[in-house]
Protein backbone atom coordinates (compact mmCIF):
# COMPACT_ATOMS: atom_id res chain seq x y z
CA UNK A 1 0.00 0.00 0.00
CA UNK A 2 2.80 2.31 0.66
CA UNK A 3 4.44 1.78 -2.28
CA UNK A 4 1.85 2.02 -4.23
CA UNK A 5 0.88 5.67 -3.13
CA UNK A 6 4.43 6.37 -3.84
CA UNK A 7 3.57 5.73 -6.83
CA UNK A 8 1.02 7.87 -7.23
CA UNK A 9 2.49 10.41 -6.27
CA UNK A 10 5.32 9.82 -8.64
CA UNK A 11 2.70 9.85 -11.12
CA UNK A 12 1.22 13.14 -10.40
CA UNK A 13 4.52 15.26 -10.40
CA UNK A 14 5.02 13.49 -13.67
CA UNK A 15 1.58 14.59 -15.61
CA UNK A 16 1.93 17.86 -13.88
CA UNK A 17 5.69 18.39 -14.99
CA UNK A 18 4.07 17.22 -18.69
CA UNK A 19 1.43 19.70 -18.37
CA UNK A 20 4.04 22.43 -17.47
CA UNK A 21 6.08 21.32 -20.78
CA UNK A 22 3.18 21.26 -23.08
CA UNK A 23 2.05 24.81 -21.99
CA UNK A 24 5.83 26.44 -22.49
CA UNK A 25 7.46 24.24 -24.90
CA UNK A 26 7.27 27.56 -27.87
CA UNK A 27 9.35 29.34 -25.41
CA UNK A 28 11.91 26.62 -25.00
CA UNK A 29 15.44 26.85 -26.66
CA UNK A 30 15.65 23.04 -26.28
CA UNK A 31 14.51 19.88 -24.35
CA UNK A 32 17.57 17.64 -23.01
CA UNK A 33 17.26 13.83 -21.87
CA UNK A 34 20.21 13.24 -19.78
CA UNK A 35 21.11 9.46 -18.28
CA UNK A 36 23.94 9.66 -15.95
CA UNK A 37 25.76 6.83 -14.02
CA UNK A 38 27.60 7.47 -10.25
CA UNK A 39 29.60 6.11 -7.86
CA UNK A 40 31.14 7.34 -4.48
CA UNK A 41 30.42 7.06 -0.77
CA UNK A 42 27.60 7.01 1.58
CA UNK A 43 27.31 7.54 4.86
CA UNK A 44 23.78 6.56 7.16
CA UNK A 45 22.59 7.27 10.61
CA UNK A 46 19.71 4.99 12.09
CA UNK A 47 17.96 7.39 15.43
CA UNK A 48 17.43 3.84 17.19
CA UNK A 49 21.27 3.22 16.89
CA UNK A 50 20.97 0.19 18.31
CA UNK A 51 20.58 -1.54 15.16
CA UNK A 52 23.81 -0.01 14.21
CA UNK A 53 24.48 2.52 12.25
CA UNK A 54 26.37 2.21 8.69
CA UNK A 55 29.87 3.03 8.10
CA UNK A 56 30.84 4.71 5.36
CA UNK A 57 31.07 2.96 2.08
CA UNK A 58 30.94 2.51 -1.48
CA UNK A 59 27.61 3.49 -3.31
CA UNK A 60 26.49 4.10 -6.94
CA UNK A 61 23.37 4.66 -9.18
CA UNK A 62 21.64 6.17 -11.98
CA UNK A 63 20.39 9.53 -12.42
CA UNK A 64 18.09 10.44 -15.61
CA UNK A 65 16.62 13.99 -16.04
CA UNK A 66 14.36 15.29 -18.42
CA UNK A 67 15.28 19.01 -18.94
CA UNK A 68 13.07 22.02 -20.23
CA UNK A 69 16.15 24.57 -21.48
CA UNK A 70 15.23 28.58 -21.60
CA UNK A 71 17.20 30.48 -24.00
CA UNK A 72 19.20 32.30 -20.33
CA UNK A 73 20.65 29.15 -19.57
CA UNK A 74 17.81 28.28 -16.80
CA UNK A 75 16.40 24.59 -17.24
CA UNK A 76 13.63 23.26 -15.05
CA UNK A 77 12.55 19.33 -15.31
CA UNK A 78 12.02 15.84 -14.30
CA UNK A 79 14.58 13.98 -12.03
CA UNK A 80 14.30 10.28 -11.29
CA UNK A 81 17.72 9.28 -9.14
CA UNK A 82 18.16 5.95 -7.92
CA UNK A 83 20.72 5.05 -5.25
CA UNK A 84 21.99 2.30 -3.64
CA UNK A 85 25.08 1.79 -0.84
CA UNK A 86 25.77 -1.69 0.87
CA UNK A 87 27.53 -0.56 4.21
CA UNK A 88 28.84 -2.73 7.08
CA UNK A 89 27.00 -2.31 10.38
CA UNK A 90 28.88 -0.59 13.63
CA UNK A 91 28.89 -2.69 16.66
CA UNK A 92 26.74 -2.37 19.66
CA UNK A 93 25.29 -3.98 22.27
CA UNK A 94 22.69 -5.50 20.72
CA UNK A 95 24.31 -7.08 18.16
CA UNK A 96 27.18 -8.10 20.23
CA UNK A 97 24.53 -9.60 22.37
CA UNK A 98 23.20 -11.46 19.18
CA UNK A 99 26.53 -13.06 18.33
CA UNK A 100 26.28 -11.71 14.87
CA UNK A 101 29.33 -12.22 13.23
CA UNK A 102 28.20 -10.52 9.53
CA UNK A 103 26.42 -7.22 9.92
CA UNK A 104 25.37 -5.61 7.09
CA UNK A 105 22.70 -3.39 5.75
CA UNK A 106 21.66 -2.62 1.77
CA UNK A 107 19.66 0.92 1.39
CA UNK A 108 17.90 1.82 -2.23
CA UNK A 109 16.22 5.23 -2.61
CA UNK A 110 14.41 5.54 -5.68
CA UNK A 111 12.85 8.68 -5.78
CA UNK A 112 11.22 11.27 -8.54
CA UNK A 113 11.18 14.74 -8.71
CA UNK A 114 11.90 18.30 -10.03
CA UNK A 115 15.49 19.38 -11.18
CA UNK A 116 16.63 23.06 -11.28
CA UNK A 117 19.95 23.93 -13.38
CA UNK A 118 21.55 26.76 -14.55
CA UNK A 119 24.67 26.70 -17.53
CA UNK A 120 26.98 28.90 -15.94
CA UNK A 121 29.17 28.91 -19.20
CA UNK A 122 29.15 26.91 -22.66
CA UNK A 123 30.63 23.62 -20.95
CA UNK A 124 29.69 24.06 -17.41
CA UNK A 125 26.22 23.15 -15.90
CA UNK A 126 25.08 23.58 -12.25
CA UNK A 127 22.09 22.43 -10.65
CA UNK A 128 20.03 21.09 -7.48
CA UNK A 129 17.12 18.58 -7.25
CA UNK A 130 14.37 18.05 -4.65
CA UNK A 131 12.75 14.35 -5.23
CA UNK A 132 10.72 12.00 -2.87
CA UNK A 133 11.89 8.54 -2.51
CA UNK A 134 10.07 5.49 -1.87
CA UNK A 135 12.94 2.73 -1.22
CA UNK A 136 14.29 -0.02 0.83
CA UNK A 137 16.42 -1.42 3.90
CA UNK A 138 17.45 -4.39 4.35
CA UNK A 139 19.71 -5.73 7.55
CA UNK A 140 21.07 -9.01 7.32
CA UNK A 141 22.69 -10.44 10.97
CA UNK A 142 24.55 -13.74 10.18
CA UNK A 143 24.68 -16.45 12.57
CA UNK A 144 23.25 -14.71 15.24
CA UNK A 145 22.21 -16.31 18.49
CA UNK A 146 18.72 -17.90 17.83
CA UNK A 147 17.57 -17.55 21.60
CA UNK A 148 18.92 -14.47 22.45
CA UNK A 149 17.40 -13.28 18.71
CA UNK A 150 13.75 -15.00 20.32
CA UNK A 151 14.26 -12.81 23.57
CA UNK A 152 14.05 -9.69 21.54
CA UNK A 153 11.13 -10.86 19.55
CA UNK A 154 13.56 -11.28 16.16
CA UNK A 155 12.18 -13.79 13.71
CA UNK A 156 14.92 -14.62 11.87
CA UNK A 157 18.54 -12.83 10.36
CA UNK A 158 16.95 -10.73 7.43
CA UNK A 159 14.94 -7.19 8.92
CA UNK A 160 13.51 -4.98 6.17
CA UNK A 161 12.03 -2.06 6.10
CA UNK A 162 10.62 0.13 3.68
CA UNK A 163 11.40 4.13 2.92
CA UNK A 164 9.79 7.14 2.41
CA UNK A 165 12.29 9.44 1.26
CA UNK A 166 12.98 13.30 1.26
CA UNK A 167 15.97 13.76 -0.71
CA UNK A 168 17.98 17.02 -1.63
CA UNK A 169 21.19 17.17 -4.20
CA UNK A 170 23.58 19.63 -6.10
CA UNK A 171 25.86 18.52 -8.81
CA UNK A 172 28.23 20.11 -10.86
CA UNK A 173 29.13 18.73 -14.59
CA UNK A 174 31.63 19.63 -17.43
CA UNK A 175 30.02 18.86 -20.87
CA UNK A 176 32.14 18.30 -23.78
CA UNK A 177 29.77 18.93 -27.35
CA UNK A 178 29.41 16.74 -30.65
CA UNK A 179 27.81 18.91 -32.82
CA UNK A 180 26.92 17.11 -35.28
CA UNK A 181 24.18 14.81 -33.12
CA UNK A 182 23.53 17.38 -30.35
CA UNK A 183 25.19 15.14 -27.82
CA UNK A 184 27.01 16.13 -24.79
CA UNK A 185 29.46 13.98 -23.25
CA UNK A 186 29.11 14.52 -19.22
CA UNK A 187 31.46 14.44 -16.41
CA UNK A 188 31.01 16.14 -12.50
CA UNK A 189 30.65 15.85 -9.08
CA UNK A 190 27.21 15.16 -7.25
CA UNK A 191 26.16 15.73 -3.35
CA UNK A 192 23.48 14.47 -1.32
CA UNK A 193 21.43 13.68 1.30
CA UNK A 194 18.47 11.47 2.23
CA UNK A 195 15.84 12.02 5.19
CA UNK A 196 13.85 8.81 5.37
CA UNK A 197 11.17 7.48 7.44
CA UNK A 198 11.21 3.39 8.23
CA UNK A 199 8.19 1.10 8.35
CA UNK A 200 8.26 -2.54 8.75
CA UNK A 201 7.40 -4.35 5.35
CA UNK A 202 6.14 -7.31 7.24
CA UNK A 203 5.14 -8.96 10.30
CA UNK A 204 8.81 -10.26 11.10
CA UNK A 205 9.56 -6.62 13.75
CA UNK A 206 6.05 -6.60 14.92
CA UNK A 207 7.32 -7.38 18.51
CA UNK A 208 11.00 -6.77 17.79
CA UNK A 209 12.80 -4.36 20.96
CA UNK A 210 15.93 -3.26 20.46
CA UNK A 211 18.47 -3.32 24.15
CA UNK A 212 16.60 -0.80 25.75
CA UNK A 213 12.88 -1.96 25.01
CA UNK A 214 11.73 0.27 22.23
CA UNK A 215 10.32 -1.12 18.99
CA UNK A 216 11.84 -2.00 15.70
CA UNK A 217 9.15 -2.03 13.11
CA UNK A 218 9.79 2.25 12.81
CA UNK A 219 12.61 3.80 12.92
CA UNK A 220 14.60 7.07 10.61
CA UNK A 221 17.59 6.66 8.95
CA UNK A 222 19.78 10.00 7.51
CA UNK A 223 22.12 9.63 4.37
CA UNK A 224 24.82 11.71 3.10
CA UNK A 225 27.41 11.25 0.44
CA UNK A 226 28.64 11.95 -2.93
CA UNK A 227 29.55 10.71 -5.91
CA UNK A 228 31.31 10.74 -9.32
CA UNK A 229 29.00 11.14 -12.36
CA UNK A 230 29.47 10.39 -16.00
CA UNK A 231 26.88 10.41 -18.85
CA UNK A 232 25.42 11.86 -21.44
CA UNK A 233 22.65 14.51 -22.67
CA UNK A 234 20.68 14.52 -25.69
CA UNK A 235 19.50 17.93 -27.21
CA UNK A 236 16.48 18.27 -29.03
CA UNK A 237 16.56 22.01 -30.37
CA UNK A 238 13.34 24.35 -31.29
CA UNK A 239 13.50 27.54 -33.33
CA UNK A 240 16.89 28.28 -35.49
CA UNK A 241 19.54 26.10 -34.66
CA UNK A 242 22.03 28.91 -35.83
CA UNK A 243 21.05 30.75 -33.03
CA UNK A 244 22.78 28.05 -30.60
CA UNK A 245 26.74 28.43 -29.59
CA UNK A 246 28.85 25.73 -30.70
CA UNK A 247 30.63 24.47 -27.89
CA UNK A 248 34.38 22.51 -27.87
């Protein structure tokens, strides 16, 4: 159920980003489609930190933005991010209590929403996005103790949860031209962070307590990090094409 009003909503900033393009597209110098791989770091904070909370480590993704391009350099459009980090979990009481010997915790945030940029020179674009995220955690504790794990009401290794995401980012990208197809080549730098809300995707944390008694099917979990992102952008150009500078 909660995913699927994620998805609704997802649908409605869609049509109404449509709407907005069908109403201004006369005005528009061009409309860019621009699919961009990342990789880099993340680093998450769970508020019941019992659990343990992620240390910092690798994470990567895909970014694809649908741009509306004034002729001032502004663009405003569609941003659908996906990330994902695998981290290793810090240790704590509870799991040292649980005799797990692998901790480790896998967070996706898919999320849609509006991009802002602005193409501070001929190869340089800069820009922020503001999406909401519906994703995923998932905690695996290996070989934990199965009657200590049965004291804290904890089914079995695997907890999941699911997301709903608030997520903010900047990035910064170098674009090298080929005229001839209206293709950029892209390279930059990308920042963000990720305020998420947990809720239990099944029954399994129902009556799960963490070390000092509180419950386990809710929790928050706050992401930071950054990463390296290379891609591409497709032009499609309105009005005289001469008008456009040719970039190197």
């Amino acid at each position: 159920m909660k995913k699927t009003l994620g998805m609704l909503l997802a649908l409605v900033v869609f049509l109404t980003f449509g709407s907005f393009v069908m109403q201004h597209e006369a005005q528009a110098e061009e409309v860019q489609f621009e699919l961009l791989g990342k990789v880099g770091g993340t680093s998450s904070t769970f508020d019941k930190a019992s659990l343990g909370d992620p240390i910092f480590d690798v994470s990567g993704g895909l970014d694809f933005s649908v741009l509306f391009r004034f002729p001032v350099g502004v663009g405003i459009g569609l941003n659908l991010n996906w990330t994902m980090a695998t981290q290793r979990l810090e240790r704590t009481k509870l799991t040292y209590a649980l005799e797990a010997k692998k901790r480790e915790v896998v967070t996706q945030y898919p999320s849609i929403g509006l991009a802002l940029r602005y193409q501070a020179g001929d190869i340089f674009d800069l820009g922020l996005w503001m999406n909401y995220g519906f994703g995923s955690v998932d905690i695996d504790y290996n070989n934990m103790n199965g009657a200590v794990a049965s004291a804290f009401g904890l089914k079995n290794a695997n907890l999941s949860w699911d997301l709903q995401t608030f997520e903010l980012g900047i990035m910064g990208a170098f674009a090298y031209r080929i005229e001839k197809i209206n293709l950029d080549v892209m390279f930059g730098l990308q920042a963000y962070i990720d305020f998420s809300r947990m809720l239990a995707d099944d029954s399994t944390l129902e009556n799960a307590r963490d070390i000092h008694g509180r419950a386990l099917d809710e929790n928050s979990i706050y992401a930071g990090g950054f990463a390296v992102v290379f891609g591409a952008r497709y032009d499609l150009i309105f009005g005289n094409k001469s008008k456009k500078k040719k970039r190197k």
